[in-house]
Protein backbone atom coordinates (compact mmCIF):
# COMPACT_ATOMS: atom_id res chain seq x y z
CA UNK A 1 0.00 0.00 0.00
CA UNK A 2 1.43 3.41 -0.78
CA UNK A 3 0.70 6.63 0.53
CA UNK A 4 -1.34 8.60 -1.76
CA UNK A 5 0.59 11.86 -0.21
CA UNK A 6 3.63 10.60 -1.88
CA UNK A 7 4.18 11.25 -5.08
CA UNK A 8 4.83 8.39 -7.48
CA UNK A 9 8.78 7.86 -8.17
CA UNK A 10 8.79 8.23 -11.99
CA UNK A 11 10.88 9.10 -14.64
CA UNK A 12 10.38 12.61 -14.24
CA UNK A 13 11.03 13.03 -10.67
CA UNK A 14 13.85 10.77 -11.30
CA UNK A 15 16.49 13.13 -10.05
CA UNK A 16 14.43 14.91 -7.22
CA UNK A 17 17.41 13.28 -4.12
CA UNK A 18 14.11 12.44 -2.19
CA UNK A 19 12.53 10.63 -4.89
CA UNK A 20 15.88 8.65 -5.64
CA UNK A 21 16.06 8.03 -1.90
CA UNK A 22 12.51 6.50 -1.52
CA UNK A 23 13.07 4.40 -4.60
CA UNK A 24 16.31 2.98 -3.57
CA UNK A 25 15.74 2.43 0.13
CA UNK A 26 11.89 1.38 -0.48
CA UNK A 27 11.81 -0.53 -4.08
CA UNK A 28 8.42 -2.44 -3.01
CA UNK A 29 5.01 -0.44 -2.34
CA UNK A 30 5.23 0.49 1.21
CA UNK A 31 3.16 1.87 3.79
CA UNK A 32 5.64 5.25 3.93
CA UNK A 33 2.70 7.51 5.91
CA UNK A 34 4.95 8.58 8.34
CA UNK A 35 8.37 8.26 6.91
CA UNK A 36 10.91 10.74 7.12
CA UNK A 37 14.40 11.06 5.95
CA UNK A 38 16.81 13.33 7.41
CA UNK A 39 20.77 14.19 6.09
CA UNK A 40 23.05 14.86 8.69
CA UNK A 41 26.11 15.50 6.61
CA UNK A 42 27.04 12.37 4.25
CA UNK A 43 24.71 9.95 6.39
CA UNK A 44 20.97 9.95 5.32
CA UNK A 45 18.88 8.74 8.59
CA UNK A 46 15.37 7.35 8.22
CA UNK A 47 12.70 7.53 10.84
CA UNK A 48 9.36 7.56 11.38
CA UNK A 49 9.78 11.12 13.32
CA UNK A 50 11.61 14.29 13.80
CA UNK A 51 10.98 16.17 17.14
CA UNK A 52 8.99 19.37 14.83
CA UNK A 53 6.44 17.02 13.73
CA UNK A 54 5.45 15.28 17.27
CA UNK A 55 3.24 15.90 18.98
CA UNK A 56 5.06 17.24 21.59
CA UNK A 57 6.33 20.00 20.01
CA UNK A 58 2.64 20.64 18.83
CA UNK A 59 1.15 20.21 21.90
CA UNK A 60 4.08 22.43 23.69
CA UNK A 61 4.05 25.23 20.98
CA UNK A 62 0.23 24.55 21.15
CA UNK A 63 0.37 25.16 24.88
CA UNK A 64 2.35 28.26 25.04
CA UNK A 65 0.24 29.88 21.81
CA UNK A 66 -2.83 29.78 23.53
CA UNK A 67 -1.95 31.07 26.44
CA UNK A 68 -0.35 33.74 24.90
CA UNK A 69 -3.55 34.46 22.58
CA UNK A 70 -5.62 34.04 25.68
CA UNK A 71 -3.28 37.03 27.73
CA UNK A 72 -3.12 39.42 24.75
CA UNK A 73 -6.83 38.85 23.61
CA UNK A 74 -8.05 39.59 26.94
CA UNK A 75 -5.64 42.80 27.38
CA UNK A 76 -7.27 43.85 23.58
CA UNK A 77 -10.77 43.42 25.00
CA UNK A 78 -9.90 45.41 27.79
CA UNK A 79 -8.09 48.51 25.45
CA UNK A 80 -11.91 48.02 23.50
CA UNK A 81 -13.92 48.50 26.88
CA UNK A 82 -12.39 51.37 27.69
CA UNK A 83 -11.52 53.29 24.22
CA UNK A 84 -11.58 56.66 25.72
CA UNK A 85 -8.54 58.01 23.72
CA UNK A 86 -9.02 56.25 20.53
CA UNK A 87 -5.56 58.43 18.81
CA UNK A 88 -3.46 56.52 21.18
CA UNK A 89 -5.09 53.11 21.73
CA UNK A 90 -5.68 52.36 18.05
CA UNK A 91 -2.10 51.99 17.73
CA UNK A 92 -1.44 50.49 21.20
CA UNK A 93 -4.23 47.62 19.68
CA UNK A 94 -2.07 47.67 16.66
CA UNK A 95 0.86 46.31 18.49
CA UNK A 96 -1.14 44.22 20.81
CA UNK A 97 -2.18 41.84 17.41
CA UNK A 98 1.18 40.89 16.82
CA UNK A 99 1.24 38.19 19.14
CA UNK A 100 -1.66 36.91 18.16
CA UNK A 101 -0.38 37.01 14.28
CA UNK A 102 2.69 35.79 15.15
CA UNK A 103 1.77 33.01 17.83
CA UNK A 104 -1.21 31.52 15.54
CA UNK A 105 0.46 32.17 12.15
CA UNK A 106 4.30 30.24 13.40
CA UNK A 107 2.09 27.50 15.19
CA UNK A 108 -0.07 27.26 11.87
CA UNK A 109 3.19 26.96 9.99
CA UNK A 110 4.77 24.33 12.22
CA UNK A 111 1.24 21.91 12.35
CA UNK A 112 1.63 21.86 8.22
CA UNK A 113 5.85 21.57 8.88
CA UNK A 114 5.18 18.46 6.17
CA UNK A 115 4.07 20.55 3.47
CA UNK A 116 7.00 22.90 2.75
CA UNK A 117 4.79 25.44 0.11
CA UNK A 118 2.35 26.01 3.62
CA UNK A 119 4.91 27.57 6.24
CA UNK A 120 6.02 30.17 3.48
CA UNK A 121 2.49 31.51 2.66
CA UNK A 122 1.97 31.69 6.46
CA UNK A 123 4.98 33.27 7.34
CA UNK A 124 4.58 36.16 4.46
CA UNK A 125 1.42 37.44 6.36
CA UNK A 126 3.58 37.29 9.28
CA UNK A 127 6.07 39.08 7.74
CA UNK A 128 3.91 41.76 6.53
CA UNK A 129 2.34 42.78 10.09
CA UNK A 130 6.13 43.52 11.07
CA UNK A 131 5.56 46.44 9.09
CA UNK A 132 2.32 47.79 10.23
CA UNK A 133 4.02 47.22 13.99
CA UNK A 134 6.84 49.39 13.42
CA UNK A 135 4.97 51.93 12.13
CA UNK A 136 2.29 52.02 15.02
CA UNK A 137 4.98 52.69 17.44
CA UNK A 138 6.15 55.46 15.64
CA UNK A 139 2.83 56.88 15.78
CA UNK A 140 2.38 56.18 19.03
CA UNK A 141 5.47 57.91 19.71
CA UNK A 142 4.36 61.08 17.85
CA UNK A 143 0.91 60.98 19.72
CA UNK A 144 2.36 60.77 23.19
CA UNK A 145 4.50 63.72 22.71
CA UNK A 146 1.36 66.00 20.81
CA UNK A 147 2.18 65.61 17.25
CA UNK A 148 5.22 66.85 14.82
CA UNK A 149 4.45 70.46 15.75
CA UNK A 150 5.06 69.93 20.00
CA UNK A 151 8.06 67.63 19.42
CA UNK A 152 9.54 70.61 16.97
CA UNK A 153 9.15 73.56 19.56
CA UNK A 154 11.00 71.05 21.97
CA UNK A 155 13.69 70.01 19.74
CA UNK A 156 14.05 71.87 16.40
CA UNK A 157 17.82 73.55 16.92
CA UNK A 158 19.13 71.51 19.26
CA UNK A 159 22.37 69.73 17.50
CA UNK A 160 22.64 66.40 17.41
CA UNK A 161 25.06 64.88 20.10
CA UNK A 162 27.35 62.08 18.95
CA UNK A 163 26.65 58.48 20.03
CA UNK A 164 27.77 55.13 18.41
CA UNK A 165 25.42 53.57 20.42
CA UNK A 166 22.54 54.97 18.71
CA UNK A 167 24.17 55.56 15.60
CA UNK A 168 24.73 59.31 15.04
CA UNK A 169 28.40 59.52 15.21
CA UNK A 170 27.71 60.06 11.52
CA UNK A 171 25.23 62.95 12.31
CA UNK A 172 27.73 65.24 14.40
CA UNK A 173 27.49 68.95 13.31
CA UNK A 174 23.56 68.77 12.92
CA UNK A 175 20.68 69.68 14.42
CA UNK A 176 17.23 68.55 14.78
CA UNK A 177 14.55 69.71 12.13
CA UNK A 178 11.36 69.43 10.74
CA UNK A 179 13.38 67.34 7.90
CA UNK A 180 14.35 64.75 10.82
CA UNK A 181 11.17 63.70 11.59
CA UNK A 182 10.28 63.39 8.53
CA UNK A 183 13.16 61.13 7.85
CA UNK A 184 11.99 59.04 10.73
CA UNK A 185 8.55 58.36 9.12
CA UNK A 186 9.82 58.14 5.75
CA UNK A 187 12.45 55.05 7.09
CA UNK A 188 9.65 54.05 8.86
CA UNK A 189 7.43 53.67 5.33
CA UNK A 190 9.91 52.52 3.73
CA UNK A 191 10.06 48.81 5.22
CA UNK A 192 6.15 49.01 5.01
CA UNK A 193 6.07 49.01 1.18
CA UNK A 194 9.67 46.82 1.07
CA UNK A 195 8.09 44.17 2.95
CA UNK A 196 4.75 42.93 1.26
CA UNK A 197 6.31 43.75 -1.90
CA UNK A 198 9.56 41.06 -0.80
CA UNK A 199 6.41 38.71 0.59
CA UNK A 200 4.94 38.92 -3.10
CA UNK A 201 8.42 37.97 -4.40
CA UNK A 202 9.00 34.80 -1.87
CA UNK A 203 5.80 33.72 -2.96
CA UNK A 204 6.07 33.54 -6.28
CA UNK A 205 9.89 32.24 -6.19
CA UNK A 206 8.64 29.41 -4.23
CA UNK A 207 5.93 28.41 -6.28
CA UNK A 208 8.86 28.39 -9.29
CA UNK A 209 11.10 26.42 -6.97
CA UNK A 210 13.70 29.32 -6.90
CA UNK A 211 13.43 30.05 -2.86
CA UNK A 212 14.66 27.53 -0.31
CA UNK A 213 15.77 29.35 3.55
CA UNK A 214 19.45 29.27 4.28
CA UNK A 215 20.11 28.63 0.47
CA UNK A 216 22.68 31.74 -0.50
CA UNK A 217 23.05 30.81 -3.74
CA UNK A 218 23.10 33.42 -6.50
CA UNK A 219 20.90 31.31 -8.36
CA UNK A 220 17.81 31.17 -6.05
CA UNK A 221 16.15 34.15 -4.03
CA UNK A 222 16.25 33.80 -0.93
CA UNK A 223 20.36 35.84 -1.05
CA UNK A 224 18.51 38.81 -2.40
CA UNK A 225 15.52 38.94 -0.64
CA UNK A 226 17.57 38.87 2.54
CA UNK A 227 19.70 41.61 1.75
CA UNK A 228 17.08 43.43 0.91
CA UNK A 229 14.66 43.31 4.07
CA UNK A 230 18.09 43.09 6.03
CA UNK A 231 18.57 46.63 4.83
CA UNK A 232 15.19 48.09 4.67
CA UNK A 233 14.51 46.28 8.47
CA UNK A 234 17.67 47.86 9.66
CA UNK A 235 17.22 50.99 8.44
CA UNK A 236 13.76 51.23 9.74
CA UNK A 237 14.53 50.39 13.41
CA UNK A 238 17.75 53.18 12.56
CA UNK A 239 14.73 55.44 12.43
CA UNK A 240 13.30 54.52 15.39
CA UNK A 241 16.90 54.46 17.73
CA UNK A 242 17.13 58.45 16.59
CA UNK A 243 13.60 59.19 17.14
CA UNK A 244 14.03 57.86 20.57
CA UNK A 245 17.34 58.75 21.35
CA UNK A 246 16.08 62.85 20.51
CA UNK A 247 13.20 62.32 22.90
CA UNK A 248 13.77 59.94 24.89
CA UNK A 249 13.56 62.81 28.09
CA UNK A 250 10.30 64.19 26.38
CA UNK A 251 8.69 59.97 26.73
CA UNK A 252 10.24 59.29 29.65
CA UNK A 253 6.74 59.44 31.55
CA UNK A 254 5.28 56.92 29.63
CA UNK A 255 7.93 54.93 30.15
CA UNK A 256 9.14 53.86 26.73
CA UNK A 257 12.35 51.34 27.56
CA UNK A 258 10.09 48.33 27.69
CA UNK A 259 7.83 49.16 24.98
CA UNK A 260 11.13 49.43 23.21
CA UNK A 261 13.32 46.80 23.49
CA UNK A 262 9.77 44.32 23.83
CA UNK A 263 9.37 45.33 20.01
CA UNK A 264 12.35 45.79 18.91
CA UNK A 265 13.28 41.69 20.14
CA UNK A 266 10.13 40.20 18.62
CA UNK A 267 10.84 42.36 15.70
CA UNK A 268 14.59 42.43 15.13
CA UNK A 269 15.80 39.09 16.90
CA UNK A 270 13.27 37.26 14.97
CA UNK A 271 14.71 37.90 11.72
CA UNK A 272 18.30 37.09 12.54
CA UNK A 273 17.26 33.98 15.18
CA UNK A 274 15.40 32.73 11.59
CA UNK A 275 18.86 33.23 9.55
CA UNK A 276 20.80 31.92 12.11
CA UNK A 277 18.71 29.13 12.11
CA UNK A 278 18.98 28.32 8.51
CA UNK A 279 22.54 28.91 8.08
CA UNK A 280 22.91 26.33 10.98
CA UNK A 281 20.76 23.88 8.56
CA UNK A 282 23.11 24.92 5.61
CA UNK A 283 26.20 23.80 7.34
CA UNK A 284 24.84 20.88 8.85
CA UNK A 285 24.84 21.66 12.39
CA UNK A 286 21.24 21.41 11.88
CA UNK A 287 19.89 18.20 9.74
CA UNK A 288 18.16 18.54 6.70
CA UNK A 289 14.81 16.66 5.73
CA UNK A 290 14.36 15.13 2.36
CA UNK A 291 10.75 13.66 3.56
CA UNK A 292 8.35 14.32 6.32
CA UNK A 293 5.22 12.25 7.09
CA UNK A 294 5.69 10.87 3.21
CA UNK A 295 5.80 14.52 1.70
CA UNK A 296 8.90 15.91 -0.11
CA UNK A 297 10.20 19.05 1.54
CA UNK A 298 12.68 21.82 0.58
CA UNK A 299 15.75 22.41 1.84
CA UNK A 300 15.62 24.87 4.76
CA UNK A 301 12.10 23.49 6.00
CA UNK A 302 13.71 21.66 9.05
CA UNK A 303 15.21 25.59 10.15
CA UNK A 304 11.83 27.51 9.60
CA UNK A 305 10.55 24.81 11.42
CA UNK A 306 12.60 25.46 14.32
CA UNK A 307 11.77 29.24 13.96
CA UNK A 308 8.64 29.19 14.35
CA UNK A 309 8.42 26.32 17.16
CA UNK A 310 10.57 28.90 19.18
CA UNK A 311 8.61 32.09 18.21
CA UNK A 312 5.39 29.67 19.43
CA UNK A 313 7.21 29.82 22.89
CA UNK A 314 8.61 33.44 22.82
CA UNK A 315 5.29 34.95 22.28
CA UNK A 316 3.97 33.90 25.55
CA UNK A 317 6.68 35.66 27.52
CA UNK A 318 6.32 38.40 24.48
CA UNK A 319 2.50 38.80 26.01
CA UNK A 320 3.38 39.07 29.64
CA UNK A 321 6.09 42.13 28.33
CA UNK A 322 2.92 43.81 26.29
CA UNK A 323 0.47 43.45 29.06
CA UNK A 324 3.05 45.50 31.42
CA UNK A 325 4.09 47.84 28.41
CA UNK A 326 1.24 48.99 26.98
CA UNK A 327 -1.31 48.70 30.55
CA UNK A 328 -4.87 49.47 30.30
CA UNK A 329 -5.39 50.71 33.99
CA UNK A 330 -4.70 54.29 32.48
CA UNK A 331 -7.56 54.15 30.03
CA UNK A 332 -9.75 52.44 32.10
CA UNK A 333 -9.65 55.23 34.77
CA UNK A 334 -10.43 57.61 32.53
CA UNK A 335 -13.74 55.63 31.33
CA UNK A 336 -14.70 55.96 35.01
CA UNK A 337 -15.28 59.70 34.53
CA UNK A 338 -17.87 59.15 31.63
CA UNK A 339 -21.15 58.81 33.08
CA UNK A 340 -22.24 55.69 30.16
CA UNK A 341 -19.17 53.52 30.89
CA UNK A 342 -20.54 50.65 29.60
CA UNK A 343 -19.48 49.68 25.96
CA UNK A 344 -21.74 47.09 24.40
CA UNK A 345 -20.37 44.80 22.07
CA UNK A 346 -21.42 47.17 18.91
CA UNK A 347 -19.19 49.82 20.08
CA UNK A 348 -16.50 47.09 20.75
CA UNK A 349 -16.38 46.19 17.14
CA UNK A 350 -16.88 49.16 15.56
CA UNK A 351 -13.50 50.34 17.52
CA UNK A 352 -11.71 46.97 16.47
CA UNK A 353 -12.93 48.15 13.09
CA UNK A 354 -11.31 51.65 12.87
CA UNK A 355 -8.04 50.25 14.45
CA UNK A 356 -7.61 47.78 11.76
CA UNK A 357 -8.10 50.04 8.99
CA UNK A 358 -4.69 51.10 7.51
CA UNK A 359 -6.04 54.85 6.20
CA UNK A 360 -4.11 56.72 8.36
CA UNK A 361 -0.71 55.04 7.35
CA UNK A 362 -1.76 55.03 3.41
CA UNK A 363 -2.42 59.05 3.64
CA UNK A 364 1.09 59.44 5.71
CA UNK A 365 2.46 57.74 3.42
CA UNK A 366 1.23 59.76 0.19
CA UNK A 367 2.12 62.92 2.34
CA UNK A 368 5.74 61.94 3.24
CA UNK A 369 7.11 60.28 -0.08
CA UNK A 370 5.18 63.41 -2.10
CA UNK A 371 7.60 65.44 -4.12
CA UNK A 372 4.97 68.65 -3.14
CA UNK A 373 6.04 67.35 0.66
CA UNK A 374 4.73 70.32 2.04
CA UNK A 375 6.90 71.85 5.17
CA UNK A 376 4.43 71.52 8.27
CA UNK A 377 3.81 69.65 11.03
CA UNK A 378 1.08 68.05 12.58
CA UNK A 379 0.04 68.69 15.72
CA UNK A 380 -1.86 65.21 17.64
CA UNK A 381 -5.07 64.57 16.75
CA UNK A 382 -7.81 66.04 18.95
CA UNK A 383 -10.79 63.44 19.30
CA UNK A 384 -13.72 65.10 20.25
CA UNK A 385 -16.92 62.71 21.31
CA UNK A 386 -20.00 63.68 19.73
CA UNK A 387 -23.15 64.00 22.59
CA UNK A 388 -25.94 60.82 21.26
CA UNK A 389 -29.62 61.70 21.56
CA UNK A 390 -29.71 61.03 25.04
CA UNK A 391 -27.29 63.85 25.40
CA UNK A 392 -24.85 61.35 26.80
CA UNK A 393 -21.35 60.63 25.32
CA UNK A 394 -22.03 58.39 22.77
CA UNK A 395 -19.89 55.42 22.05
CA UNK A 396 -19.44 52.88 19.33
CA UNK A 397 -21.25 52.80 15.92
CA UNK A 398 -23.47 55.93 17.29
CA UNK A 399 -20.33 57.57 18.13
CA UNK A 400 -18.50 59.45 15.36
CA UNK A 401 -15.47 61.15 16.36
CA UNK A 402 -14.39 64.41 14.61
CA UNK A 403 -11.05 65.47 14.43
CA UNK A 404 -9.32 68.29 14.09
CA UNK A 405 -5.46 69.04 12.32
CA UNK A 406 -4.41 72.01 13.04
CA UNK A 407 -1.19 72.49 10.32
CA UNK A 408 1.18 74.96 11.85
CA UNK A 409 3.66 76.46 9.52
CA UNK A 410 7.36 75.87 10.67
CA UNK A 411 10.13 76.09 8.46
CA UNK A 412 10.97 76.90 4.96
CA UNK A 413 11.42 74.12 2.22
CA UNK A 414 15.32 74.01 2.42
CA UNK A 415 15.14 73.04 6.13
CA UNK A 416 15.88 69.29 5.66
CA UNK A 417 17.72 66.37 7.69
């Protein structure tokens, strides 16, 4: 009996290694469900398991994801209850979902670990909300401190003080303008277009067989692609070390070190545990699989594997680090002092609704790569809550909140970073 997930050893799949393998080890029709075949250097192992595809890894990466989901799903709830200051806590929720995306997407990716075109797909959407994360916090950043316009009145003139630390050795001789800021968001950007656009790419290399992780050969993808979100990764959190090192006195009372590093490790260490990870599978330190559970894989399947069993595992502690970061308490005190401080479940979703929806960085966007940039700055949004018939503050999908941008003139058109 042969396992219909394994594809027939024929002439044309002659020289796939794994198909060679099966028909030289296996020349009779065998019950292969749950073969796999492993190369640790010049030896080829078979099995009928590697640790990934037990199921206690599943069950332990199952274990930790849900509790994770469970901790940052309840803290997201909580953010919706009491969504008194929706210009902050739209991109606090923002930041929240990446555990959630993360935790669900890597464990996703590691239950289909057999099916090496599966973890790919999964790991591009994953990818993609690394973006829309960094950005947030940005934004976040800007809204603490009032907008462009109150961060320029504290800073704008003051020169930039020399630091290898946070990178501005470079910058000595400088001082902080309108232009810097805008150089923050535009780095920022940046990585937000790079990265679906490299997610695209992966996807469509690995459906033509040209992108295997850990494979740094000229001839297949996955060399460029990693230089290029290596760069435009780098370069964004760059933006985000001199935003914070120029205000970092100004955020001090919302305490911004944890919120910091927390995203700065799920977002940075992830990408270089994964590359680690794979170059360990490249040089054997790490064993490649020809076959799991009967399916051909890729090469560098076993290493992505790996990634995301640990990422399963880091985003629980990653939860408890967000719960403490980015606390509730403060917005829930302030729905206190509204006399209708109950939010029913329309109002709930409607504010779920407007913090998914990716306007506000599309228009930033348009404003900050526009050749007609004009030279202002923004000052925060002011969110005013509209009275509902019974004269009360209304809240959810009968509350409509007006804002109001107040553009402040600053500097002439050559003042640039």
């Amino acid at each position: 009996m042969v396992n219909s997930n394994l594809p027939r050893v024929t002439e044309a799949s002659a020289d796939d290694p794994a198909s060679q393998l099966i028909l030289a080890m296996f020349p009779r029709e065998l019950d292969v469900k749950n073969l796999t075949i492993v190369r640790s250097g010049n030896v080829t192992i078979t099995g009928d398991q590697i640790f990934l595809n037990t199921t206690t890894a599943q069950a332990l990466s199952g274990i930790f994801v849900w509790s994770a989901l469970l901790i940052t799903c309840h803290q997201i709830y909580m953010h919706l209850r009491s969504y008194t200051m929706p210009n902050e806590q739209r991109y606090i929720i923002r930041i929240l979902f990446i555990v959630p995306i993360f935790a669900f997407d890597s464990w996703l990716s590691l239950l289909f670990i057999s099916n090496d075109q599966y973890y790919v797909y999964f790991d591009s959407v994953r990818d993609c909300y690394e973006a829309f994360v960094i950005y947030s916090f940005l934004s976040l950043s800007f809204e603490y401190l009032g907008g462009e316009s109150a961060i320029m009145s504290e800073i704008r003139g003051r020169p930039i003080q020399s630091s290898c630390m946070y990178g501005t050795c470079c910058l000595v001789g400088m001082s902080y303008s309108i232009g810097f800021l805008r150089f923050c968001k535009q780095a920022t950007l940046q990585f937000c277009v790079v990265k679906p656009i490299m997610a695209v790419f992966t996807i469509l290399l690995q459906a033509f067989g040209k992108y295997h992780d850990g494979d740094f050969s000229v001839t297949g993808g996955y060399l460029y692609i990693t230089i290029i979100y290596n760069f435009s990764v780098s370069l964004a959190l760059y933006a985000l070390f001199l935003f914070y090192f120029a205000t970092s006195d100004l955020l001090r009372p919302y305490e911004p070190v944890l919120k910091f590093l927390t995203i700065k490790s799920v977002i940075f260490l992830s990408f270089w545990q994964g590359m680690v990870l794979a170059l360990l599978e490249r040089c054997g330190v790490i064993r490649e699989a020809l076959v799991i559970d009967g399916h051909h894989v890729g090469a560098g399947t076993v290493a992505a594997g790996w990634q995301n069993f640990i990422i399963c595992i880091e985003m629980f502690f990653a939860a408890i680090a967000l719960r403490y970061a980015f606390s509730f308490t403060v917005y829930q005190e302030k729905k206190r002092e509204i006399p209708d401080n109950n939010a029913p479940m329309q109002s709930i979703s409607s504010g779920l609704k407007e913090t998914m929806n990716p306007h506000d960085m599309v228009q930033d966007a348009i404003h900050n790569f526009s050749p007609t940039y004009q030279q202002y700055a923004q000052q925060s949004t002011q969110e005013v809550v509209q009275p509902n018939q019974n004269g009360k503050a209304g809240v959810g999908a009968s509350t409509k909140w007006s804002r109001k941008n107040d553009k402040i003139m600053l500097i002439s058109s050559d003042d640039e970073f």
